[in-house]
PDB file of N, CA and C in Angstrom:
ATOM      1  N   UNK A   1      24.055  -4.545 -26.979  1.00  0.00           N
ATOM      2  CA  UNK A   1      22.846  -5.233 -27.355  1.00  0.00           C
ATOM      3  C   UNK A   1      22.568  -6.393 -26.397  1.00  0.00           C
ATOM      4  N   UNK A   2      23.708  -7.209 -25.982  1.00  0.00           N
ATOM      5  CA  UNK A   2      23.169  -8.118 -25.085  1.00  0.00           C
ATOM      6  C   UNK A   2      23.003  -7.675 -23.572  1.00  0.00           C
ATOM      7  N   UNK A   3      23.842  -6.173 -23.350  1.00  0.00           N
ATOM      8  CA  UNK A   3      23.486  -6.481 -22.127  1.00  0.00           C
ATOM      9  C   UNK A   3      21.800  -5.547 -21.971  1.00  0.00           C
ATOM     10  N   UNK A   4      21.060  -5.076 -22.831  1.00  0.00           N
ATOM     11  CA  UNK A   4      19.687  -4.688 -22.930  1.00  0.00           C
ATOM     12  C   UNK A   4      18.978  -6.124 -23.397  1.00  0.00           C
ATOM     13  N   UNK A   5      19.747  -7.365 -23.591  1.00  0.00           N
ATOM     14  CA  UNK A   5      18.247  -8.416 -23.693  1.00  0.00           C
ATOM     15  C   UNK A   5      18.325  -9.406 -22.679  1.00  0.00           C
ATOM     16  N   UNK A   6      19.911  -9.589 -21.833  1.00  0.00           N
ATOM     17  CA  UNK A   6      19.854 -10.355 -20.901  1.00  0.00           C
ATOM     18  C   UNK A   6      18.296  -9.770 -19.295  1.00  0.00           C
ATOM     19  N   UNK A   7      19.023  -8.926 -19.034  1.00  0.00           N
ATOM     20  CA  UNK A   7      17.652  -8.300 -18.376  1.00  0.00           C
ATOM     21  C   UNK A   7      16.288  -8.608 -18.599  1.00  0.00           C
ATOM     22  N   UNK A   8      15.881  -7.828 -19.879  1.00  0.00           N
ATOM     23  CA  UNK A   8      14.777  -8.524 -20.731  1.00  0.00           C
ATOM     24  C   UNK A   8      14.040 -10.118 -20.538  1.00  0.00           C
ATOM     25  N   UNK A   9      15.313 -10.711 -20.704  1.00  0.00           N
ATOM     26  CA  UNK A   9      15.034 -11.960 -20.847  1.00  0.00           C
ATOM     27  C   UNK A   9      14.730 -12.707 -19.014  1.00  0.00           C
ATOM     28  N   UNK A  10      15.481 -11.659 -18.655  1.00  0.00           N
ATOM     29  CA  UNK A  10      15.992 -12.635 -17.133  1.00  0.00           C
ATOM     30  C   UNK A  10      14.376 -12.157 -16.537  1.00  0.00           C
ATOM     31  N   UNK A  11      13.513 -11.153 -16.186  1.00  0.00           N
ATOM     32  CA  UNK A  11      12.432 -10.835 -15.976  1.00  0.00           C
ATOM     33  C   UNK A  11      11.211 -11.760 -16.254  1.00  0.00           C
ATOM     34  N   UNK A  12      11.839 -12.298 -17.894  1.00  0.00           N
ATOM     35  CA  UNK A  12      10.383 -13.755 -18.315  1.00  0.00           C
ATOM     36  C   UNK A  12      10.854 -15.020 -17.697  1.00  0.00           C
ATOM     37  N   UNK A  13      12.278 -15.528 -17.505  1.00  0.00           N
ATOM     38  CA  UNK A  13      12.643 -16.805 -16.739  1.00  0.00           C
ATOM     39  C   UNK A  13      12.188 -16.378 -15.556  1.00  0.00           C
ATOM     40  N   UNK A  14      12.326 -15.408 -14.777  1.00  0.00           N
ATOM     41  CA  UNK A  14      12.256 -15.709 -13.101  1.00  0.00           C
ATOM     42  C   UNK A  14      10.627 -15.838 -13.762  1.00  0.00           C
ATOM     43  N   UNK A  15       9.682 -15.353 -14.297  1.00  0.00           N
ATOM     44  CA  UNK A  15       8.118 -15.480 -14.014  1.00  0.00           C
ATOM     45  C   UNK A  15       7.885 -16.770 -14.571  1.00  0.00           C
ATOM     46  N   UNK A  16       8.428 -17.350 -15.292  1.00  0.00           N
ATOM     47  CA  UNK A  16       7.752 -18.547 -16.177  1.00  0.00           C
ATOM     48  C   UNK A  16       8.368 -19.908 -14.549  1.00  0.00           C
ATOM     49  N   UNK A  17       9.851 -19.653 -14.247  1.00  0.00           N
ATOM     50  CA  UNK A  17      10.217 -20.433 -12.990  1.00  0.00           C
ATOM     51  C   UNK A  17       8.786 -20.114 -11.665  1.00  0.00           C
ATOM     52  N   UNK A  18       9.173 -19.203 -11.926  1.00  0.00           N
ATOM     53  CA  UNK A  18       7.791 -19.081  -9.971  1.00  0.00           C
ATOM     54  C   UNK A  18       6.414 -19.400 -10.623  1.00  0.00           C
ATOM     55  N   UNK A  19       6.050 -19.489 -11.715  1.00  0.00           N
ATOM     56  CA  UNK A  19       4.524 -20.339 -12.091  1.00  0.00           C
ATOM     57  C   UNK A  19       5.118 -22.178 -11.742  1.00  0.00           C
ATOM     58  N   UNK A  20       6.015 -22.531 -12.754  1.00  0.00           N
ATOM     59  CA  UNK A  20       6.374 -23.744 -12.500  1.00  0.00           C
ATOM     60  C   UNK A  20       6.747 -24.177 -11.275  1.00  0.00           C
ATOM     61  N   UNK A  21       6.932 -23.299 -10.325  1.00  0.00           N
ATOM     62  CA  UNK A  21       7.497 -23.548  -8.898  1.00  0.00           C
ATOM     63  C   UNK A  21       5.956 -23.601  -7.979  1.00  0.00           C
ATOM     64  N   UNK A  22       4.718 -22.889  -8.304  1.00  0.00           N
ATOM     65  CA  UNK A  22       3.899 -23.183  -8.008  1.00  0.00           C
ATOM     66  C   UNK A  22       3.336 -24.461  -7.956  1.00  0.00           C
ATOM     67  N   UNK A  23       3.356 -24.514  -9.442  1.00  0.00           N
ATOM     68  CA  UNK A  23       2.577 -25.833  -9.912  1.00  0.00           C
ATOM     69  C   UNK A  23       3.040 -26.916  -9.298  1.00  0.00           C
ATOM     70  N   UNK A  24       4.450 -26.888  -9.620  1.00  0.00           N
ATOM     71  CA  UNK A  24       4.748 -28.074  -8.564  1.00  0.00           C
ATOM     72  C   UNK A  24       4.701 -28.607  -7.151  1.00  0.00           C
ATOM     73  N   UNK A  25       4.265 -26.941  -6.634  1.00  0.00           N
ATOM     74  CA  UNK A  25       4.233 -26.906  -5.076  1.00  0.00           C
ATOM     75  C   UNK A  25       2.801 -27.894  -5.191  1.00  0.00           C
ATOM     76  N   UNK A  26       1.871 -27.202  -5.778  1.00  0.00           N
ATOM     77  CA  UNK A  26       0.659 -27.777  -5.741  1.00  0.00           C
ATOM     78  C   UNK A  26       0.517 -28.982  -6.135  1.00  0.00           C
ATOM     79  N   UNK A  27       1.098 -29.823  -7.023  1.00  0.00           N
ATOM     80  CA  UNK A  27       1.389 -31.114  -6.930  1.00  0.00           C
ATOM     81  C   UNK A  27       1.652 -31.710  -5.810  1.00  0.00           C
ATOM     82  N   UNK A  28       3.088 -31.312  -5.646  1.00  0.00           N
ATOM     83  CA  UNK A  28       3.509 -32.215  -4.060  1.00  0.00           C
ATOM     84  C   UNK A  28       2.484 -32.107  -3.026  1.00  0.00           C
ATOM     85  N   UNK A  29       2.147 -31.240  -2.767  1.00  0.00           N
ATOM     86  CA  UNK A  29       1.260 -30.959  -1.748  1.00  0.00           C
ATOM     87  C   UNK A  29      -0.591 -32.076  -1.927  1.00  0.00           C
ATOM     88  N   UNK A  30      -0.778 -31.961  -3.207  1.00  0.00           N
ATOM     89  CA  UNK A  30      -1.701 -32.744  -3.623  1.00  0.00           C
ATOM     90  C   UNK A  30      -0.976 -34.557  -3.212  1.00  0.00           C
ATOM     91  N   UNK A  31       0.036 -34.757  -3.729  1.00  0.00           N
ATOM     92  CA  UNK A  31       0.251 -36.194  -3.746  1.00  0.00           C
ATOM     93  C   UNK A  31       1.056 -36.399  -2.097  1.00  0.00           C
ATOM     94  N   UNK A  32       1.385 -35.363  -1.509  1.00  0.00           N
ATOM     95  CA  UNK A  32       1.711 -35.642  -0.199  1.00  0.00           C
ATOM     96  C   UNK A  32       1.538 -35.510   0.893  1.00  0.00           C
ATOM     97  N   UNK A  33      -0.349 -35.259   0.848  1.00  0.00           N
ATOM     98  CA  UNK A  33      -1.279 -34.546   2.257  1.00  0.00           C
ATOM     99  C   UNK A  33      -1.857 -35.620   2.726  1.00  0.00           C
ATOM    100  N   UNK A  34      -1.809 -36.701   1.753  1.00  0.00           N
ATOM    101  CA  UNK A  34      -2.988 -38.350   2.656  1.00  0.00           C
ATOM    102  C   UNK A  34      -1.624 -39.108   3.235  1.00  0.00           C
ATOM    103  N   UNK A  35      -0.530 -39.023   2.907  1.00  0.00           N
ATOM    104  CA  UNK A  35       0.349 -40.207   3.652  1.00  0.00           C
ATOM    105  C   UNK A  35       1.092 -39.262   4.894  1.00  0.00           C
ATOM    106  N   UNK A  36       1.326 -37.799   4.431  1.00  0.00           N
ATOM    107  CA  UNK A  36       1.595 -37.395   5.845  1.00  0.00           C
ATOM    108  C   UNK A  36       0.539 -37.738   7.127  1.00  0.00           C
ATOM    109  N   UNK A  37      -0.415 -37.331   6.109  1.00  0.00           N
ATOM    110  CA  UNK A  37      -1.715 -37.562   7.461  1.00  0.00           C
ATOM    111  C   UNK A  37      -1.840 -38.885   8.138  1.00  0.00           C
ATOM    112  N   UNK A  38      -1.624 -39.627   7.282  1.00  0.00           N
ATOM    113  CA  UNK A  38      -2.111 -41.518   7.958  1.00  0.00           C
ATOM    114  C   UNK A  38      -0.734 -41.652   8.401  1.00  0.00           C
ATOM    115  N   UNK A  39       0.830 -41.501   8.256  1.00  0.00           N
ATOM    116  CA  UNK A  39       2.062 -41.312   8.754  1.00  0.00           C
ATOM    117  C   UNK A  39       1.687 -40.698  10.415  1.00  0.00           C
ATOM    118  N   UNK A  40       0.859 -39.618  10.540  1.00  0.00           N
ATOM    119  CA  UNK A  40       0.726 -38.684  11.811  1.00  0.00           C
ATOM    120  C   UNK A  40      -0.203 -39.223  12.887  1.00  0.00           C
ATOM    121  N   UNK A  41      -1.245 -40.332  12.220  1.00  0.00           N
ATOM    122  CA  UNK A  41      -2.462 -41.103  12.763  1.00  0.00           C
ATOM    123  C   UNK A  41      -3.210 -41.000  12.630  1.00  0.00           C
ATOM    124  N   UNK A  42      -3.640 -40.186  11.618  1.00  0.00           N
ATOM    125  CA  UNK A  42      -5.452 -39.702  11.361  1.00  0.00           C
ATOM    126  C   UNK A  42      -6.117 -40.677  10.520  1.00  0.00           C
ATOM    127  N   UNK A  43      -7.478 -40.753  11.295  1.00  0.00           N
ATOM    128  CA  UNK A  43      -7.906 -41.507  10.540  1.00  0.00           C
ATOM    129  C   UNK A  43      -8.894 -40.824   9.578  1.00  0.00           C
ATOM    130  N   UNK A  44      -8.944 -41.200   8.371  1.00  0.00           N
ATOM    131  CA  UNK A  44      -9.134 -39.823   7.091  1.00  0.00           C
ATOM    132  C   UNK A  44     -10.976 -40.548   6.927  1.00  0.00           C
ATOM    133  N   UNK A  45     -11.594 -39.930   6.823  1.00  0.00           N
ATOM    134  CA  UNK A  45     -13.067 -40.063   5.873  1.00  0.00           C
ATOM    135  C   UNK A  45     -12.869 -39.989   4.216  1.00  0.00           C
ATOM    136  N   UNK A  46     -11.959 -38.384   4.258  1.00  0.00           N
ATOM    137  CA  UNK A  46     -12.334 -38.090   2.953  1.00  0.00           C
ATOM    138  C   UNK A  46     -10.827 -37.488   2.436  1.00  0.00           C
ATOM    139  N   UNK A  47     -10.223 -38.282   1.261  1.00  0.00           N
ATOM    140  CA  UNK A  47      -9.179 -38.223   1.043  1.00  0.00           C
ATOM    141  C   UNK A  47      -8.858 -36.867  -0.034  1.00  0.00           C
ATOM    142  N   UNK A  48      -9.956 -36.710  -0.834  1.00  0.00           N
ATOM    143  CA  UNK A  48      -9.951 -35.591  -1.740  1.00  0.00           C
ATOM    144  C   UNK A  48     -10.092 -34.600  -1.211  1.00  0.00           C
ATOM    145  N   UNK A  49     -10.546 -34.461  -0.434  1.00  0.00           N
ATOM    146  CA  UNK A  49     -10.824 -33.050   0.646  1.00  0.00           C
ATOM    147  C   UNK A  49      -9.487 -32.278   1.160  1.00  0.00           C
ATOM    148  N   UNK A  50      -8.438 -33.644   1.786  1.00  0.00           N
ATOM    149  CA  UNK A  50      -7.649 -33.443   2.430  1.00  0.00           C
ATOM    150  C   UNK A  50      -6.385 -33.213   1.418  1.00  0.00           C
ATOM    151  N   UNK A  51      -6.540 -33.924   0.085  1.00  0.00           N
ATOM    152  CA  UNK A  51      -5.554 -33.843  -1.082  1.00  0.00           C
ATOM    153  C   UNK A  51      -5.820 -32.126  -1.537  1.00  0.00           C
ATOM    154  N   UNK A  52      -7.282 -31.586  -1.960  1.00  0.00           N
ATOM    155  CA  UNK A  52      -7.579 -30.300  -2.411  1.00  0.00           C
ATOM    156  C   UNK A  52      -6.453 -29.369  -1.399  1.00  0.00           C
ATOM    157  N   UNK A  53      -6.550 -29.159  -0.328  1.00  0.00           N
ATOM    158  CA  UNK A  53      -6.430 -28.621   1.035  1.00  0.00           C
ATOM    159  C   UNK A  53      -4.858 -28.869   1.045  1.00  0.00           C
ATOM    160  N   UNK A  54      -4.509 -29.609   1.131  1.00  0.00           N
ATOM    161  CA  UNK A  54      -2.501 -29.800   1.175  1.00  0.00           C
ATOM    162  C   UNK A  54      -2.299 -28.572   0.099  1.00  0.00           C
ATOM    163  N   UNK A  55      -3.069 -29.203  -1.613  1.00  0.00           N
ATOM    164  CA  UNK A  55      -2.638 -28.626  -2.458  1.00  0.00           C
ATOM    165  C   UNK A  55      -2.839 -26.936  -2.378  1.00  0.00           C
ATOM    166  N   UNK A  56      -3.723 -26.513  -1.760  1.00  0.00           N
ATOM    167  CA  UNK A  56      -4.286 -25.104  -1.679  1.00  0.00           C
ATOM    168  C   UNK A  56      -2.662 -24.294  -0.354  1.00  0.00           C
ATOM    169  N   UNK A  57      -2.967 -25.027   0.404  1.00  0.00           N
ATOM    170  CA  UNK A  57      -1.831 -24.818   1.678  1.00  0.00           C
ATOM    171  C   UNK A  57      -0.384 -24.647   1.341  1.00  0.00           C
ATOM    172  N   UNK A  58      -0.110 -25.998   0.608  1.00  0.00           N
ATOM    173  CA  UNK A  58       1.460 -25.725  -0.505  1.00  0.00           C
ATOM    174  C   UNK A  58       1.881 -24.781  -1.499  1.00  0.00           C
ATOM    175  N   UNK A  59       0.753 -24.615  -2.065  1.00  0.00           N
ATOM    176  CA  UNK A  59       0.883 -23.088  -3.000  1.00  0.00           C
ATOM    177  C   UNK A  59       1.060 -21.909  -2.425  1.00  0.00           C
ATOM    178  N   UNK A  60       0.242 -21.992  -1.213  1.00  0.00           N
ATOM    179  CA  UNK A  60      -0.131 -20.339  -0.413  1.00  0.00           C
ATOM    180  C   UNK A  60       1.581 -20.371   0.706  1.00  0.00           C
ATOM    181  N   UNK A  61       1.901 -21.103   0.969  1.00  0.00           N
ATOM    182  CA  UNK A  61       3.195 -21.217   1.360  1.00  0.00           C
ATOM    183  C   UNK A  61       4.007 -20.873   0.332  1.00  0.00           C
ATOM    184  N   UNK A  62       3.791 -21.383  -0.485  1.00  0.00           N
ATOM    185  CA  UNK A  62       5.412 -21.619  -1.804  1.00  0.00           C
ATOM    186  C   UNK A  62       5.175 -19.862  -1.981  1.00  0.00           C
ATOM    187  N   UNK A  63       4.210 -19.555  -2.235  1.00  0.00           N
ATOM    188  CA  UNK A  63       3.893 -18.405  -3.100  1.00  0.00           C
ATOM    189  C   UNK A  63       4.522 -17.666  -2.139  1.00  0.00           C
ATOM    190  N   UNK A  64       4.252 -17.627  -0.694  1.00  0.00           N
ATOM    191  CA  UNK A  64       4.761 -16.415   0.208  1.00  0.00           C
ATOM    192  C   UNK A  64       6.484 -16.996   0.392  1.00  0.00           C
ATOM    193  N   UNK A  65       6.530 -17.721  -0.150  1.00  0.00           N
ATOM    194  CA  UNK A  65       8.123 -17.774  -0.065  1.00  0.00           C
ATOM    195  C   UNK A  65       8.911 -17.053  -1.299  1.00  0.00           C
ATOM    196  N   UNK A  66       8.359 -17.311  -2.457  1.00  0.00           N
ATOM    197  CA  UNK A  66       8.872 -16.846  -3.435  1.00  0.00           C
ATOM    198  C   UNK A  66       8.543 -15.759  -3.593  1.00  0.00           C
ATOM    199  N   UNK A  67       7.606 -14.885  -2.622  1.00  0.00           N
ATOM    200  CA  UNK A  67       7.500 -13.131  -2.766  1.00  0.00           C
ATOM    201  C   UNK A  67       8.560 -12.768  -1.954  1.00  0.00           C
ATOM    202  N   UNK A  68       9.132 -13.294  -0.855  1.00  0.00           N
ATOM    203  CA  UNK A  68      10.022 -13.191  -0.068  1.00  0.00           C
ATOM    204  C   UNK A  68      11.171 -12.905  -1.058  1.00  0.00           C
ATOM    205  N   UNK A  69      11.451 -14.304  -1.225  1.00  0.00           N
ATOM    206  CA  UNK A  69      12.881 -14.765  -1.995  1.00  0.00           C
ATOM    207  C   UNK A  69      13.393 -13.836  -3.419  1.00  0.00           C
ATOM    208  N   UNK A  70      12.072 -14.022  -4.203  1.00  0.00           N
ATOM    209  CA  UNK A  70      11.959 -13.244  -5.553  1.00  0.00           C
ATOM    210  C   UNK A  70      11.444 -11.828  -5.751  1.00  0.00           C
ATOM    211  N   UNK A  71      10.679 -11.010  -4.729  1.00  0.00           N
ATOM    212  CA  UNK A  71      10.340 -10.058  -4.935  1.00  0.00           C
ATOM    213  C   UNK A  71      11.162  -8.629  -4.685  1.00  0.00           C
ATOM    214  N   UNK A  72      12.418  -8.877  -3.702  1.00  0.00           N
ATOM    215  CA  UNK A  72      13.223  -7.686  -4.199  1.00  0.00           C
ATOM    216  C   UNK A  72      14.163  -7.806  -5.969  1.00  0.00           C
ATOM    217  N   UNK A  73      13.975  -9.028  -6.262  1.00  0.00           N
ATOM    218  CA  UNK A  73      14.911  -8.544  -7.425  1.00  0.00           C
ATOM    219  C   UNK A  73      13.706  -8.397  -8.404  1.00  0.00           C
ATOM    220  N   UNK A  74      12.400  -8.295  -8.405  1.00  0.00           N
ATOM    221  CA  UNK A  74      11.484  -8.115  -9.506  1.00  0.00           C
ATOM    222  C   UNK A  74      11.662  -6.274  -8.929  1.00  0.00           C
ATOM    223  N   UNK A  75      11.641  -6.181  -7.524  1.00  0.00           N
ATOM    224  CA  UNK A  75      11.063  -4.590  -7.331  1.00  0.00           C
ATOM    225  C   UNK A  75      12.914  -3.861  -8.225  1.00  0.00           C
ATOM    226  N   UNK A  76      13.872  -4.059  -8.098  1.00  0.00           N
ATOM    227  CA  UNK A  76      15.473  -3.745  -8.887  1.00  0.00           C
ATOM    228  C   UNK A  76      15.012  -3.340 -10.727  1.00  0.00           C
ATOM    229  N   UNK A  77      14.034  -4.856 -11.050  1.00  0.00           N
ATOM    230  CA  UNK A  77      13.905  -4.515 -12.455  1.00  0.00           C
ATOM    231  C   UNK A  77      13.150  -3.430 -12.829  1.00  0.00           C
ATOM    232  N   UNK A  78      12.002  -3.526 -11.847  1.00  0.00           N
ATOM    233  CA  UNK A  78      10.972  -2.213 -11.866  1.00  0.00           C
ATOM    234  C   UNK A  78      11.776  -0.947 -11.360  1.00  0.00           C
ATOM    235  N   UNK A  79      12.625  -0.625 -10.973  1.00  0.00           N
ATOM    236  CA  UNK A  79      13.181   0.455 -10.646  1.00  0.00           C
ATOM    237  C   UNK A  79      13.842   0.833 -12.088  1.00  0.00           C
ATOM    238  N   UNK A  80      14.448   0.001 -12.455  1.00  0.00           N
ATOM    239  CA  UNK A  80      15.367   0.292 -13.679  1.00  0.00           C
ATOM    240  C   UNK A  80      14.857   0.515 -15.200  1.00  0.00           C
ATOM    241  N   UNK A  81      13.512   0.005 -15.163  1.00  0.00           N
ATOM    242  CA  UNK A  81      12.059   0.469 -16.055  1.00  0.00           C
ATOM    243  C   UNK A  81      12.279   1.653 -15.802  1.00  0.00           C
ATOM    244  N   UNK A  82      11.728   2.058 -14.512  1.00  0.00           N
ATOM    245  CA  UNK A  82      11.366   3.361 -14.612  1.00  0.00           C
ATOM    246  C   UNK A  82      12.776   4.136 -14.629  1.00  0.00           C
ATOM    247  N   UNK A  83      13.590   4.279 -14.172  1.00  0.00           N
ATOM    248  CA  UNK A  83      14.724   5.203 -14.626  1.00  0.00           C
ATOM    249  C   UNK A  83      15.063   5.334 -16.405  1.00  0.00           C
ATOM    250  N   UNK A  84      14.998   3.865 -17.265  1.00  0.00           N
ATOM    251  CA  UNK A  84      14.998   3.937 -18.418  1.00  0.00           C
ATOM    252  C   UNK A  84      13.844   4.867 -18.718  1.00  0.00           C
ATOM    253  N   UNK A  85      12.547   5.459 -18.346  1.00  0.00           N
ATOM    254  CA  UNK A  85      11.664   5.599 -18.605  1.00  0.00           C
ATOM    255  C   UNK A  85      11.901   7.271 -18.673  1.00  0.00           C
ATOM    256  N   UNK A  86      12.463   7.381 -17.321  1.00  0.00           N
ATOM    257  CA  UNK A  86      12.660   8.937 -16.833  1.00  0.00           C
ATOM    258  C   UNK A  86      13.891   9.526 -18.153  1.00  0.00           C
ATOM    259  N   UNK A  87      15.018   8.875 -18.325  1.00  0.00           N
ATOM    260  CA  UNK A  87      15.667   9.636 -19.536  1.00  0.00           C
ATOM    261  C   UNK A  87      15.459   9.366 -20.766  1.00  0.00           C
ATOM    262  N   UNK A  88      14.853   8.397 -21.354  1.00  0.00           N
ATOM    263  CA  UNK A  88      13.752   8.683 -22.089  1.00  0.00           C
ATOM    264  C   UNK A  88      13.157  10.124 -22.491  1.00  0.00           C
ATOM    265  N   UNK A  89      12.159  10.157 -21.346  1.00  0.00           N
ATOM    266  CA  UNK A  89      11.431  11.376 -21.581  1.00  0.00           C
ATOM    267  C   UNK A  89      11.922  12.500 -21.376  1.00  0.00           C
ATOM    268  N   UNK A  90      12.931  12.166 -20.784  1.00  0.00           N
ATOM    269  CA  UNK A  90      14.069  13.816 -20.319  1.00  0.00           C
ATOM    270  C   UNK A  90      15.339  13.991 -21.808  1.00  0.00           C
ATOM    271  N   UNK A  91      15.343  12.839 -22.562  1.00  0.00           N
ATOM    272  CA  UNK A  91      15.207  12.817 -23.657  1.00  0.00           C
ATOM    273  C   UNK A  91      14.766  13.629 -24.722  1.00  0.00           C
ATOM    274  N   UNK A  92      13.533  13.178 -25.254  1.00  0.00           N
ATOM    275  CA  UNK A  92      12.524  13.795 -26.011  1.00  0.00           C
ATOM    276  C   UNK A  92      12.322  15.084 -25.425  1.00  0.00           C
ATOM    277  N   UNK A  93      12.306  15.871 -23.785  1.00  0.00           N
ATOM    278  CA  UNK A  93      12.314  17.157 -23.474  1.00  0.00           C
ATOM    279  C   UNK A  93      13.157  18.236 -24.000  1.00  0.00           C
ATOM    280  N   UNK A  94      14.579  17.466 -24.365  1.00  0.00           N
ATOM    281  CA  UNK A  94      15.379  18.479 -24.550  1.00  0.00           C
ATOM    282  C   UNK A  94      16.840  18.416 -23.623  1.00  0.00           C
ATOM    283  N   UNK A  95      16.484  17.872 -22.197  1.00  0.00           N
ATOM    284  CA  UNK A  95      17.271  18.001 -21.015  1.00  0.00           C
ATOM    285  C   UNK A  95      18.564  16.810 -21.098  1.00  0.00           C
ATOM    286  N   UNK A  96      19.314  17.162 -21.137  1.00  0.00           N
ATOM    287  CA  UNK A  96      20.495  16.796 -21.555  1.00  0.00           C
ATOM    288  C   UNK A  96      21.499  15.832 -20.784  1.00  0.00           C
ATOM    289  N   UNK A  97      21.237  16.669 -19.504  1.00  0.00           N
ATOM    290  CA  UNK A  97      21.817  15.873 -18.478  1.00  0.00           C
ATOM    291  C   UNK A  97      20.401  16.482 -17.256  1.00  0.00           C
ATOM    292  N   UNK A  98      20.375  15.353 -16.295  1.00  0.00           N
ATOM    293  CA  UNK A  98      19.558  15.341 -14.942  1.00  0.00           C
ATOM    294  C   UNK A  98      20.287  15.513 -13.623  1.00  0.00           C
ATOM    295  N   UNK A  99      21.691  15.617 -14.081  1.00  0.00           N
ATOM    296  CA  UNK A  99      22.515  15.818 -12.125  1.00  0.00           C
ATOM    297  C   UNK A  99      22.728  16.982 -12.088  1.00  0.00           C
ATOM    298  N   UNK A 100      22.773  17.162 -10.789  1.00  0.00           N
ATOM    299  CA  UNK A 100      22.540  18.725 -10.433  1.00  0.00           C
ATOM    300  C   UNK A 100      23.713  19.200 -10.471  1.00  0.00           C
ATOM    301  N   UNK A 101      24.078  20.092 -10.347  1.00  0.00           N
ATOM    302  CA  UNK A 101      25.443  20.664 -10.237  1.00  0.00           C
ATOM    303  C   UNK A 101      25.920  20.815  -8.119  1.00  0.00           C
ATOM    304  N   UNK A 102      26.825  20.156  -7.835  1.00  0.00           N
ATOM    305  CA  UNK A 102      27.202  20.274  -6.565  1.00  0.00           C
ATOM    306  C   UNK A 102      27.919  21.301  -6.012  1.00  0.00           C
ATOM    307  N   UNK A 103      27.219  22.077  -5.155  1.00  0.00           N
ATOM    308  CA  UNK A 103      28.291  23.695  -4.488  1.00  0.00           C
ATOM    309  C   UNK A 103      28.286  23.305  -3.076  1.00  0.00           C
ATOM    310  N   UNK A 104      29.703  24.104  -2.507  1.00  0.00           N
ATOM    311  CA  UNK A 104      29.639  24.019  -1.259  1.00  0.00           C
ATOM    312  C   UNK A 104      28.381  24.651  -0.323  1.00  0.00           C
ATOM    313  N   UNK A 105      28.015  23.630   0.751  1.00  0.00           N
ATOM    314  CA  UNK A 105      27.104  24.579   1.560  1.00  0.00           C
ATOM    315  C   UNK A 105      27.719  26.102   2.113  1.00  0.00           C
ATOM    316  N   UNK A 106      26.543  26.545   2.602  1.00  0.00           N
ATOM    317  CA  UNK A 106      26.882  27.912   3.121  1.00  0.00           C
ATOM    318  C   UNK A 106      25.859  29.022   3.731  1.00  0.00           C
ATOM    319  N   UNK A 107      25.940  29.523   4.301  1.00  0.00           N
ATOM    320  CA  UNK A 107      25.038  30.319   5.548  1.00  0.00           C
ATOM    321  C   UNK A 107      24.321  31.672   5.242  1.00  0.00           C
ATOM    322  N   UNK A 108      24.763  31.572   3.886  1.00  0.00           N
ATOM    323  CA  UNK A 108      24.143  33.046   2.739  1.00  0.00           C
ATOM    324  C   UNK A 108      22.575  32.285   2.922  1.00  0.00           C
ATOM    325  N   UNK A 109      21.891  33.924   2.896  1.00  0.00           N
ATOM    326  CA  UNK A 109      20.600  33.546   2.598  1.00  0.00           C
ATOM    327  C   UNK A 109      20.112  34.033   1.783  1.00  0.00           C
TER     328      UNK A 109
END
């Protein structure tokens, strides 16, 4: 029983973490695009512009990091869906077992 809810469970932490890992990207990025900039020498007109824009830039980064980082072990869970899925229905078919039976090769035709 637990080891069918750890899985379960581990699928909603990694998604509820990479939203919160966003958000925060987009924070920092919001509260840390006007002092990098005046830190670098620019002289700014428009500070909200440049705050929107960090924040848009930090997300679109974070996000392609965490498809990197996080997306082979989401594609593992989706594999293992669908195999639960396949005996399942090979299940309800009737079919008992799915491995083939192994014979030596050979040059009969």
């Amino acid at each position: 029983m637990l080891t069918r809810l750890i899985p379960a469970i581990y699928v909603g932490l990694i998604e509820i973490t990479l939203w919160l890992v966003l958000l925060i990207a987009g924070l920092v990025g919001y509260f840390a695009a006007v002092p990098a900039a005046k830190s670098a020498g620019w002289l700014l007109a428009n500070e909200v512009g440049l705050r929107i824009g960090g924040a848009l830039l930090s997300v679109a980064v974070t996000f392609l990091v965490a498809c990197v980082v996080v997306g082979p072990l989401l594609v593992l869970v989706d594999i293992r869906r669908s195999v639960k899925a396949i005996e399942a229905k090979s299940m309800d078919n009737g079919v008992e077992d799915l491995r083939t039976n192994r014979t030596e090769p050979s040059f009969k035709l």
